[in-house]
PDB file of N, CA and C in Angstrom:
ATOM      1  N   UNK A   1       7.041 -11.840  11.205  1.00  0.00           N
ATOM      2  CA  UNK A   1       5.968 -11.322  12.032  1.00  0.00           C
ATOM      3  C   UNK A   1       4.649 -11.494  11.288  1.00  0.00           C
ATOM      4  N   UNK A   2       3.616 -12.305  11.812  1.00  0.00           N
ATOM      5  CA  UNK A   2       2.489 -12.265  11.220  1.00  0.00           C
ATOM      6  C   UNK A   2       1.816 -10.713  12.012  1.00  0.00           C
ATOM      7  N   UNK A   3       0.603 -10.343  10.794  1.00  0.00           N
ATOM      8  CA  UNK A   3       0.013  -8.951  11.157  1.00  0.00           C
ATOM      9  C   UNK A   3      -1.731  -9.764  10.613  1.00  0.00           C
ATOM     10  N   UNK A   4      -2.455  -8.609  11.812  1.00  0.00           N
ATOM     11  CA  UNK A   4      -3.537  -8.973  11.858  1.00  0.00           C
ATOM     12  C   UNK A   4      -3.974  -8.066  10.496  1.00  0.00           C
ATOM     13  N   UNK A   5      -5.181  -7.878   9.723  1.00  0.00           N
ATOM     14  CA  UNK A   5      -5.938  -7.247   9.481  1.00  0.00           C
ATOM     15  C   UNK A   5      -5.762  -5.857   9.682  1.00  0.00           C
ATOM     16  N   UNK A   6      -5.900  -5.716  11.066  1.00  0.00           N
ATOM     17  CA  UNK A   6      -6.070  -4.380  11.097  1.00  0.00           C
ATOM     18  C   UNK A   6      -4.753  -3.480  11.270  1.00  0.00           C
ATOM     19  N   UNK A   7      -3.658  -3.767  12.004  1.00  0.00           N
ATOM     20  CA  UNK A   7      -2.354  -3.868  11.924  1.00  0.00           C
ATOM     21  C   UNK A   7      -1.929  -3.542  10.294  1.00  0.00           C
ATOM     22  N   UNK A   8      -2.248  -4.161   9.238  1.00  0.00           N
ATOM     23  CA  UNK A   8      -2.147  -4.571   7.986  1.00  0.00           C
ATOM     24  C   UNK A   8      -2.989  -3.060   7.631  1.00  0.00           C
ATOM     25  N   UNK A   9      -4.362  -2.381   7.662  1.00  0.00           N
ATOM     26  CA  UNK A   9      -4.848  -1.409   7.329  1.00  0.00           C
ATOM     27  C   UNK A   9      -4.164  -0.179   7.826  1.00  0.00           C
ATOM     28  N   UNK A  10      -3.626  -0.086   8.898  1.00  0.00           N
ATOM     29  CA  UNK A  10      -2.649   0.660   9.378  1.00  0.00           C
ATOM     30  C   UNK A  10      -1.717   1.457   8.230  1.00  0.00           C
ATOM     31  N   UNK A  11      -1.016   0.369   8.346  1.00  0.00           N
ATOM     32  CA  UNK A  11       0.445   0.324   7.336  1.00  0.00           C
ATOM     33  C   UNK A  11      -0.123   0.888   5.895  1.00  0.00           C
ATOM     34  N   UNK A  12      -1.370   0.350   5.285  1.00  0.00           N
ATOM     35  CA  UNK A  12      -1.665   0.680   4.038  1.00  0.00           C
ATOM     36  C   UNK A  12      -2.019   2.191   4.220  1.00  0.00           C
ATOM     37  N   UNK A  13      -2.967   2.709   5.439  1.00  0.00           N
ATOM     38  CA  UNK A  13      -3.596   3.722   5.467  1.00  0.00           C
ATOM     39  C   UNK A  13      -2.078   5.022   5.549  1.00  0.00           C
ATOM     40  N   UNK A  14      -1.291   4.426   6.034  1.00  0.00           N
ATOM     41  CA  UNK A  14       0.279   5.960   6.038  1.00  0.00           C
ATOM     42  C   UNK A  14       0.675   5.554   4.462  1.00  0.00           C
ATOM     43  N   UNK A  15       0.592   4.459   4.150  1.00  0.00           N
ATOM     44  CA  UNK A  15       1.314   4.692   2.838  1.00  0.00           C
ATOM     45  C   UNK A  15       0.340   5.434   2.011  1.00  0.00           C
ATOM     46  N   UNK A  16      -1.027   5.067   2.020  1.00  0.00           N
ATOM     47  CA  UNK A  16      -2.354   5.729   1.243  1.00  0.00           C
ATOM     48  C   UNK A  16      -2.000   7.406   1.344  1.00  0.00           C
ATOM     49  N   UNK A  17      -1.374   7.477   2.907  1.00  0.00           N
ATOM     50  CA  UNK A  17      -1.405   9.394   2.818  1.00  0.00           C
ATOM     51  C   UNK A  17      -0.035   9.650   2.610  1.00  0.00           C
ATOM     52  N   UNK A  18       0.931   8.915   2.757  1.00  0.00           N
ATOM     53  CA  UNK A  18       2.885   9.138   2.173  1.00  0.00           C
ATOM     54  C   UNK A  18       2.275   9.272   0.303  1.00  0.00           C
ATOM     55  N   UNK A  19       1.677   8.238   0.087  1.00  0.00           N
ATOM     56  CA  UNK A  19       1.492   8.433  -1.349  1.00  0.00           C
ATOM     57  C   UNK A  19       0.552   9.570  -2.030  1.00  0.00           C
ATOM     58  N   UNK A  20      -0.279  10.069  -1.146  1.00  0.00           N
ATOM     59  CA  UNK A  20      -1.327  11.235  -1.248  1.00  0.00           C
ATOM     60  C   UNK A  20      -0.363  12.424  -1.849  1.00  0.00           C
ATOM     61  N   UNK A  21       0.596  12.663  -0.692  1.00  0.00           N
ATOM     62  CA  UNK A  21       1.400  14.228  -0.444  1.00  0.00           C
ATOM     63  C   UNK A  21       2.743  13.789  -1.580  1.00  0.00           C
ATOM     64  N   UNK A  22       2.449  12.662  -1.926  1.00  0.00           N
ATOM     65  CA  UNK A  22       4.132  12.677  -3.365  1.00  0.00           C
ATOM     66  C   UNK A  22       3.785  13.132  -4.338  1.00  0.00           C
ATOM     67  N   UNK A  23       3.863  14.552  -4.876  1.00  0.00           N
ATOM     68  CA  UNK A  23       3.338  15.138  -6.110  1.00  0.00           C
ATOM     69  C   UNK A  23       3.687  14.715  -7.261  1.00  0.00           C
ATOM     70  N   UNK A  24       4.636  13.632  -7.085  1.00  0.00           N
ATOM     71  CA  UNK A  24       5.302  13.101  -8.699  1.00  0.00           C
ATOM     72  C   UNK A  24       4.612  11.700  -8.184  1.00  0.00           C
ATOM     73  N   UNK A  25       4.502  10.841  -7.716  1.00  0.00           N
ATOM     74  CA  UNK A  25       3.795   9.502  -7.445  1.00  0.00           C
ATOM     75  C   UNK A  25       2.573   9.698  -7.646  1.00  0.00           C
ATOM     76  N   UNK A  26       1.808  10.298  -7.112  1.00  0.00           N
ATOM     77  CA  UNK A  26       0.517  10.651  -6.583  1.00  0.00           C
ATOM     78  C   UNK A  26      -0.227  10.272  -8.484  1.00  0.00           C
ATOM     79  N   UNK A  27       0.317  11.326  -9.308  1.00  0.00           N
ATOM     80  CA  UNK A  27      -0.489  11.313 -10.584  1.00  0.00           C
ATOM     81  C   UNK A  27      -0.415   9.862 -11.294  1.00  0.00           C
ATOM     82  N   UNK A  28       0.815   9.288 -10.783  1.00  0.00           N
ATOM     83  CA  UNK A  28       0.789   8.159 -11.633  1.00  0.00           C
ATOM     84  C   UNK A  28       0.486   6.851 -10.709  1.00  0.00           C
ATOM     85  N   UNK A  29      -0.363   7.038  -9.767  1.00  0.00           N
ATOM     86  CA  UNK A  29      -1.001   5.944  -9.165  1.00  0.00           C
ATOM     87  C   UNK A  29      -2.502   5.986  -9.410  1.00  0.00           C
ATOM     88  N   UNK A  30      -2.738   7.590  -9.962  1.00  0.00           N
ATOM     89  CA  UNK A  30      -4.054   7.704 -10.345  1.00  0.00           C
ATOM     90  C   UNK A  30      -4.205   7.316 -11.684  1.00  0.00           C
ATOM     91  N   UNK A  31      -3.413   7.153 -12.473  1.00  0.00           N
ATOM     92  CA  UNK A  31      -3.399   7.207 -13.758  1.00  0.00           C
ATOM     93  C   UNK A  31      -3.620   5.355 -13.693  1.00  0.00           C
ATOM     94  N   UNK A  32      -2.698   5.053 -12.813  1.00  0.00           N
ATOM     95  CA  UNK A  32      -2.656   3.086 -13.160  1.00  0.00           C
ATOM     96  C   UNK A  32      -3.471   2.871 -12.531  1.00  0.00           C
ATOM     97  N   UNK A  33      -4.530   3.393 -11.136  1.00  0.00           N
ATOM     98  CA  UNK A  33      -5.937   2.666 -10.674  1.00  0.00           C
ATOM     99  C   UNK A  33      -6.508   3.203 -11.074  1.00  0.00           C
ATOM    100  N   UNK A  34      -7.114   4.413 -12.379  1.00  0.00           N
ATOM    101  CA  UNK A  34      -8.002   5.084 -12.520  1.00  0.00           C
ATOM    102  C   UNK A  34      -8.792   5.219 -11.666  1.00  0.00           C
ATOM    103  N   UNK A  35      -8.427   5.551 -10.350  1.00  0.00           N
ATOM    104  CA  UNK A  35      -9.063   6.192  -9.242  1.00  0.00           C
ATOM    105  C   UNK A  35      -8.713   7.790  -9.601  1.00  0.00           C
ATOM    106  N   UNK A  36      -9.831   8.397  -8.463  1.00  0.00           N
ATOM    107  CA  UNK A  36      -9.325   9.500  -8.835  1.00  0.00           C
ATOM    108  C   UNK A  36      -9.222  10.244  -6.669  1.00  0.00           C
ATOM    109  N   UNK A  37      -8.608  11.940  -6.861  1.00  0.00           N
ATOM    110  CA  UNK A  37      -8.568  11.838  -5.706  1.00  0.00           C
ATOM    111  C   UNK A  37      -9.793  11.561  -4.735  1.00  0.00           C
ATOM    112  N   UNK A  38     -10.899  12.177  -5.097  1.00  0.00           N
ATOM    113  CA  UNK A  38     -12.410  11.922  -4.323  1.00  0.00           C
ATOM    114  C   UNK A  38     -12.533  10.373  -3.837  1.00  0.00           C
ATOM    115  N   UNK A  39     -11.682   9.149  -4.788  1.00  0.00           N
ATOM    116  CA  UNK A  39     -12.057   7.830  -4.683  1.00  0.00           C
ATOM    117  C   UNK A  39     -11.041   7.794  -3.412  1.00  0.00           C
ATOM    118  N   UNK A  40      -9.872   8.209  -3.318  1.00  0.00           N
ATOM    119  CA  UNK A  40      -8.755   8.068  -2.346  1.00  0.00           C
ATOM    120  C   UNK A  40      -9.689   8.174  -1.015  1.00  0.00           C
ATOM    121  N   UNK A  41      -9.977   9.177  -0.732  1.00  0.00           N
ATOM    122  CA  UNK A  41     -10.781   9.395   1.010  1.00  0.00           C
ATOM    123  C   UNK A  41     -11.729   8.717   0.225  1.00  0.00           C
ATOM    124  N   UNK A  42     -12.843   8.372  -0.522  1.00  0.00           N
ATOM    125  CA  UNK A  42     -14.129   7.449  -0.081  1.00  0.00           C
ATOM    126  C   UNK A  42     -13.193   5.941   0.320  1.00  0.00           C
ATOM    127  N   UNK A  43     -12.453   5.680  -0.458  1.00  0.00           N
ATOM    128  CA  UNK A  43     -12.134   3.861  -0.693  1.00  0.00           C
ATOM    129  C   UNK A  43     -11.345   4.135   0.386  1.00  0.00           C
ATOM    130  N   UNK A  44     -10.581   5.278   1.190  1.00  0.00           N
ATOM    131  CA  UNK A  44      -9.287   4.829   2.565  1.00  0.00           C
ATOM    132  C   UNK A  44     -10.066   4.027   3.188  1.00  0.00           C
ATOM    133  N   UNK A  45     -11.002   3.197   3.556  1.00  0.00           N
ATOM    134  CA  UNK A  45     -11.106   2.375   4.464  1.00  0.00           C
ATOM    135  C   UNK A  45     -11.819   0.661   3.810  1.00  0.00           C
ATOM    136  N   UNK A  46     -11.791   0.999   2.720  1.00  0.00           N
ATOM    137  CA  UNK A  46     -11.768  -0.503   2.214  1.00  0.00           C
ATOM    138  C   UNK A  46     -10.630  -1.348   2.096  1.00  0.00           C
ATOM    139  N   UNK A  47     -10.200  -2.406   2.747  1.00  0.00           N
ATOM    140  CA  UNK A  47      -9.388  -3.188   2.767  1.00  0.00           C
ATOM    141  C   UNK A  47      -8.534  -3.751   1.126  1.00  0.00           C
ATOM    142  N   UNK A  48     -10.021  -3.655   0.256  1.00  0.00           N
ATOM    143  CA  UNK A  48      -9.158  -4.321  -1.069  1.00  0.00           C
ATOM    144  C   UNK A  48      -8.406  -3.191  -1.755  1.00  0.00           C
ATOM    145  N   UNK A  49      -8.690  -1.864  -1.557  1.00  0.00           N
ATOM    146  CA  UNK A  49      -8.107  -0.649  -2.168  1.00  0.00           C
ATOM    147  C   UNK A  49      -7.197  -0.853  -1.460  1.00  0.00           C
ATOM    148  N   UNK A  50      -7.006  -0.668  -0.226  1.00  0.00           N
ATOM    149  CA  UNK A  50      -5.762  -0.685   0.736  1.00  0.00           C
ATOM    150  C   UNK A  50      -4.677  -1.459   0.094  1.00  0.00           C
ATOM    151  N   UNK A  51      -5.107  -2.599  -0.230  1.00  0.00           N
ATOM    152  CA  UNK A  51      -4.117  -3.967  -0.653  1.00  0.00           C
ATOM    153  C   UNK A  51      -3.868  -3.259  -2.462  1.00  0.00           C
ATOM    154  N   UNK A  52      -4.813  -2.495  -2.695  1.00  0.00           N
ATOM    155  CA  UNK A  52      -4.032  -1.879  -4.130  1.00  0.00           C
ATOM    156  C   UNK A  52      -3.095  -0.708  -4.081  1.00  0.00           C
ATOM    157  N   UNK A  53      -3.285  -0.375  -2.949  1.00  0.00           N
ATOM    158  CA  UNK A  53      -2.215   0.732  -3.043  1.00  0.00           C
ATOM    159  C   UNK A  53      -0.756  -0.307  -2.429  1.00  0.00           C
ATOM    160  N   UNK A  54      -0.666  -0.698  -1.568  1.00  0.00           N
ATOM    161  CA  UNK A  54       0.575  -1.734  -1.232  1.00  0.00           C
ATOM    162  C   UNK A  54       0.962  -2.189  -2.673  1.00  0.00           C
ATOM    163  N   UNK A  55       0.177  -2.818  -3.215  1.00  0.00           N
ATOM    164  CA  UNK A  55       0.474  -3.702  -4.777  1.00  0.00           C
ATOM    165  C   UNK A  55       1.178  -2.584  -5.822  1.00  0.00           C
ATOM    166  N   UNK A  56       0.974  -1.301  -5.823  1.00  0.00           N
ATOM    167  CA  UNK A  56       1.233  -0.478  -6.150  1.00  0.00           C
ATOM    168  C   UNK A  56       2.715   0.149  -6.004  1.00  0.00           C
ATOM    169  N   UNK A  57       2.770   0.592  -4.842  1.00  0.00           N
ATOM    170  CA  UNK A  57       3.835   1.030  -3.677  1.00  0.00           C
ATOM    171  C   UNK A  57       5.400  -0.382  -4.338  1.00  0.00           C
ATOM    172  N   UNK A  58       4.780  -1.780  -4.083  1.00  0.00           N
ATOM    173  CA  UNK A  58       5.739  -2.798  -4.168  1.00  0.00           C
ATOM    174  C   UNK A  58       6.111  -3.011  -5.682  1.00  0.00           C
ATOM    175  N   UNK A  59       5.807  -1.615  -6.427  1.00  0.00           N
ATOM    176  CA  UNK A  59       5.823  -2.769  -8.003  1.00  0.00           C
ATOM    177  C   UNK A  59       7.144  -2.046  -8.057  1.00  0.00           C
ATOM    178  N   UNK A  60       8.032  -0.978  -7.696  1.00  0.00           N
ATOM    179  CA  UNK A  60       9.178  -0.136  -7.315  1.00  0.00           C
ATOM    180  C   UNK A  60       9.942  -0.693  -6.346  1.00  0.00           C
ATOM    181  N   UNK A  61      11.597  -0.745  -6.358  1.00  0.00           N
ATOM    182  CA  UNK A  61      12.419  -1.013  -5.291  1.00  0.00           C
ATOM    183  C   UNK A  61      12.229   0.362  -4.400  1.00  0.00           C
ATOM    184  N   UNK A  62      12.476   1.403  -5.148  1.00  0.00           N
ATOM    185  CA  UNK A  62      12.895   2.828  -4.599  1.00  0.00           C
ATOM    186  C   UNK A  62      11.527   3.274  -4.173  1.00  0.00           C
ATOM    187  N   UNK A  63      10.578   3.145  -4.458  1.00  0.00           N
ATOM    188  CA  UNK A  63       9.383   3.171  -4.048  1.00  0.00           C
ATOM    189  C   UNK A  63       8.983   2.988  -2.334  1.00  0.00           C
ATOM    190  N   UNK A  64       8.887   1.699  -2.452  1.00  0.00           N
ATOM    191  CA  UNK A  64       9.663   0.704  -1.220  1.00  0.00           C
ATOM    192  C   UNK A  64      10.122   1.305  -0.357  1.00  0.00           C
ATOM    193  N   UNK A  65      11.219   1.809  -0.227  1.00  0.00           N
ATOM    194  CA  UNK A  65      12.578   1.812   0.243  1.00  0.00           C
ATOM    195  C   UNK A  65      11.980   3.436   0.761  1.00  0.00           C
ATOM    196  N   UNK A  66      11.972   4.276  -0.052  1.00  0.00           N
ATOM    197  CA  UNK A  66      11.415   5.635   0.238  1.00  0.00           C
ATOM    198  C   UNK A  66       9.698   6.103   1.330  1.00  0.00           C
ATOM    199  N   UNK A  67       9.071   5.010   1.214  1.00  0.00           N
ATOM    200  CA  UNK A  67       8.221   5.253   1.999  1.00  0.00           C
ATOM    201  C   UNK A  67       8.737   4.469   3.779  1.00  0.00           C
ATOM    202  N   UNK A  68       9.277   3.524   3.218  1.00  0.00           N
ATOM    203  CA  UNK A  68       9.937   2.901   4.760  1.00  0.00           C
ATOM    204  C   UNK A  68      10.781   4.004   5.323  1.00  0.00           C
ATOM    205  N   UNK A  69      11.486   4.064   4.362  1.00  0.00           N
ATOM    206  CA  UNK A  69      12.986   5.380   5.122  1.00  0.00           C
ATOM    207  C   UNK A  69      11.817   6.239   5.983  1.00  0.00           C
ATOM    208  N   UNK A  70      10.661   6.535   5.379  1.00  0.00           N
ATOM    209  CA  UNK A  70      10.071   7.958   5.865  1.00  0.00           C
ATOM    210  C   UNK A  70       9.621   7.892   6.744  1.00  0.00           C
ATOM    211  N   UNK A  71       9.266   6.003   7.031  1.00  0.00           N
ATOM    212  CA  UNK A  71       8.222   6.210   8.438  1.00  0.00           C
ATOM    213  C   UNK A  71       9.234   4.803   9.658  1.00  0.00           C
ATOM    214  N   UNK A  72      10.479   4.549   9.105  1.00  0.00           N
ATOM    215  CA  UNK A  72      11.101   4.431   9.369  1.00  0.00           C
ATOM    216  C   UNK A  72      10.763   2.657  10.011  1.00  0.00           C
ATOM    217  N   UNK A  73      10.527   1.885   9.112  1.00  0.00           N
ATOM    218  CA  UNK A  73       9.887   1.043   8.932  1.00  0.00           C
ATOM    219  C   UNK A  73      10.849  -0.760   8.164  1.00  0.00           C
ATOM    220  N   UNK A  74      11.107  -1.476   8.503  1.00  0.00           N
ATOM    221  CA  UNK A  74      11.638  -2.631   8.045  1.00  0.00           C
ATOM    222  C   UNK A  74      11.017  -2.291   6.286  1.00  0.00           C
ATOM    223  N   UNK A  75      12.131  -3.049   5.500  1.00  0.00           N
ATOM    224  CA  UNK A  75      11.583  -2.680   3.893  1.00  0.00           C
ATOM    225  C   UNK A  75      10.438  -3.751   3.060  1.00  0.00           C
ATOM    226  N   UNK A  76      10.462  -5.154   4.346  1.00  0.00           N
ATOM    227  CA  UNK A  76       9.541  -6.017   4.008  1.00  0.00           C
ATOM    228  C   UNK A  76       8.566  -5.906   4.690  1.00  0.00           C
ATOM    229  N   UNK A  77       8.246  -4.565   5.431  1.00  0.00           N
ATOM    230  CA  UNK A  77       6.425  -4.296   6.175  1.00  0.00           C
ATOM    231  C   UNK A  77       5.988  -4.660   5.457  1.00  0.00           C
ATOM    232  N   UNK A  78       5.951  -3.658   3.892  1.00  0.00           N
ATOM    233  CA  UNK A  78       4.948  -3.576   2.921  1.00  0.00           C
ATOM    234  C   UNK A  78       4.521  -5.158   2.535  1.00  0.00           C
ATOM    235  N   UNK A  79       5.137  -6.172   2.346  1.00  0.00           N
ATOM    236  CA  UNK A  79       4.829  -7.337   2.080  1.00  0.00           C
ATOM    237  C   UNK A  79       4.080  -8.233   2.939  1.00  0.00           C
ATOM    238  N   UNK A  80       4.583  -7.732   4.217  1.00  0.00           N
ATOM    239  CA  UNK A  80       3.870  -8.529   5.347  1.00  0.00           C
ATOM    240  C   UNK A  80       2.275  -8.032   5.387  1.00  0.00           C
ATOM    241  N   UNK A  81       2.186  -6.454   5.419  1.00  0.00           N
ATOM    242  CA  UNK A  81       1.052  -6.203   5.632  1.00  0.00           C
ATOM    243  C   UNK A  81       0.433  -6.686   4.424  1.00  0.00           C
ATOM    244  N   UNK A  82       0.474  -6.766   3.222  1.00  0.00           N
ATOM    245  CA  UNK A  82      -0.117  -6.734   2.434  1.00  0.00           C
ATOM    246  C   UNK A  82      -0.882  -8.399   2.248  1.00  0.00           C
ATOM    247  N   UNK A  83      -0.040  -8.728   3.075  1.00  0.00           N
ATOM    248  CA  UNK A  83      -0.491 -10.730   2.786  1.00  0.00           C
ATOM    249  C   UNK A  83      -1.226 -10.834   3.789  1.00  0.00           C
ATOM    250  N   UNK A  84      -1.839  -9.631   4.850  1.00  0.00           N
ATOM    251  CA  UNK A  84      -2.948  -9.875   5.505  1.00  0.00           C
ATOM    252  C   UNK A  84      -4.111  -9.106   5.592  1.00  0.00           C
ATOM    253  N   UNK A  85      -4.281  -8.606   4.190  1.00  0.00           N
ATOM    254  CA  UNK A  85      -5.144  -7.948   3.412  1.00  0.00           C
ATOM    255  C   UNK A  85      -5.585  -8.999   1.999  1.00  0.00           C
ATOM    256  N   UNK A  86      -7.146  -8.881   2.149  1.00  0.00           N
ATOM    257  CA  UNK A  86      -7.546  -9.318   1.096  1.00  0.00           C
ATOM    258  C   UNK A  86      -6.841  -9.616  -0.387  1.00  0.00           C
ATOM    259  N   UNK A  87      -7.056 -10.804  -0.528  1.00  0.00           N
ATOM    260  CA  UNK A  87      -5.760 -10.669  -1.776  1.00  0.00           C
ATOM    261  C   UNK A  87      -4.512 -11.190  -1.952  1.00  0.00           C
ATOM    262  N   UNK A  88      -3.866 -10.805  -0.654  1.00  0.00           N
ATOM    263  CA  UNK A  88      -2.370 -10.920  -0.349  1.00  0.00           C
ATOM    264  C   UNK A  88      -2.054 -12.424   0.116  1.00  0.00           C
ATOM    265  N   UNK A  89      -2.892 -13.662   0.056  1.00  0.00           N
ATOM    266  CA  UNK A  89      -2.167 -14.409   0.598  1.00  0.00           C
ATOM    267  C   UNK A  89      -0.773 -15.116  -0.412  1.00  0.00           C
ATOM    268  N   UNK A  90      -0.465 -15.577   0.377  1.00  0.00           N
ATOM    269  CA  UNK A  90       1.054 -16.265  -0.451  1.00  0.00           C
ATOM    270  C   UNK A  90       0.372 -17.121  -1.366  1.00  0.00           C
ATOM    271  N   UNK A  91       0.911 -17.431  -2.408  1.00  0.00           N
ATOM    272  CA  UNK A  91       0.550 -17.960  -3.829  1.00  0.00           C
ATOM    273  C   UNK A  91       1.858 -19.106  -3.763  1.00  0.00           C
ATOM    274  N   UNK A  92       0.986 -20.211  -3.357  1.00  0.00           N
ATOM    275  CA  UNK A  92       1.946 -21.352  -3.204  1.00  0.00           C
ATOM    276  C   UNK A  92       2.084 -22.286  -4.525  1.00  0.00           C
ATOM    277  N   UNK A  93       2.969 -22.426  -5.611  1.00  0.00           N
ATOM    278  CA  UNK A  93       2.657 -23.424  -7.314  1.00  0.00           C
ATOM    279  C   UNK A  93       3.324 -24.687  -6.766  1.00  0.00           C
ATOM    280  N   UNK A  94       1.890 -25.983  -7.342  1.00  0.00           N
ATOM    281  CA  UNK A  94       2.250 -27.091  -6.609  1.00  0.00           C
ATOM    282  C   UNK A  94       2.556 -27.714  -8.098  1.00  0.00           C
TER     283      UNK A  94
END
């Protein structure tokens, strides 16, 4: 399934708030973007943060797997959306 853009901000924006309310995730996504929470609501609507929290979310199987279970979601959304966010295109080695 290709996803538009905004389709793609969607998906990032539930994981942005699935990852908000995980009190054991939450500190250590702040810790690896040195964002902090105030940056979370200013940056929710920038597309390249969006694509860092996906990049984030995907560096975990169980990660993955736990935010899909929750919103009940195929386990390769996160990949799809993310390759139609700034950033994300496929990295083709010729």
């Amino acid at each position: 399934m290709s996803y538009t853009q905004d389709h793609a901000e969607t998906v990032a924006l539930q994981a942005l708030a699935w990852l908000a309310a995980n009190d054991d995730l939450l500190p250590v996504f702040l810790g690896a973007s040195g964002a902090s929470e105030a940056d979370l609501r200013a940056s929710a609507s920038d597309p390249v943060f969006l694509g860092a929290v996906l990049d984030f979310l995907m560096m975990d199987d169980a990660w993955v797997m736990a935010f899909c279970d929750a919103h009940a979601l195929p386990y390769e959304r996160l990949m799809e959306a993310r390759q139609a966010l700034p950033g994300g295109a496929q990295v083709n080695w010729t």
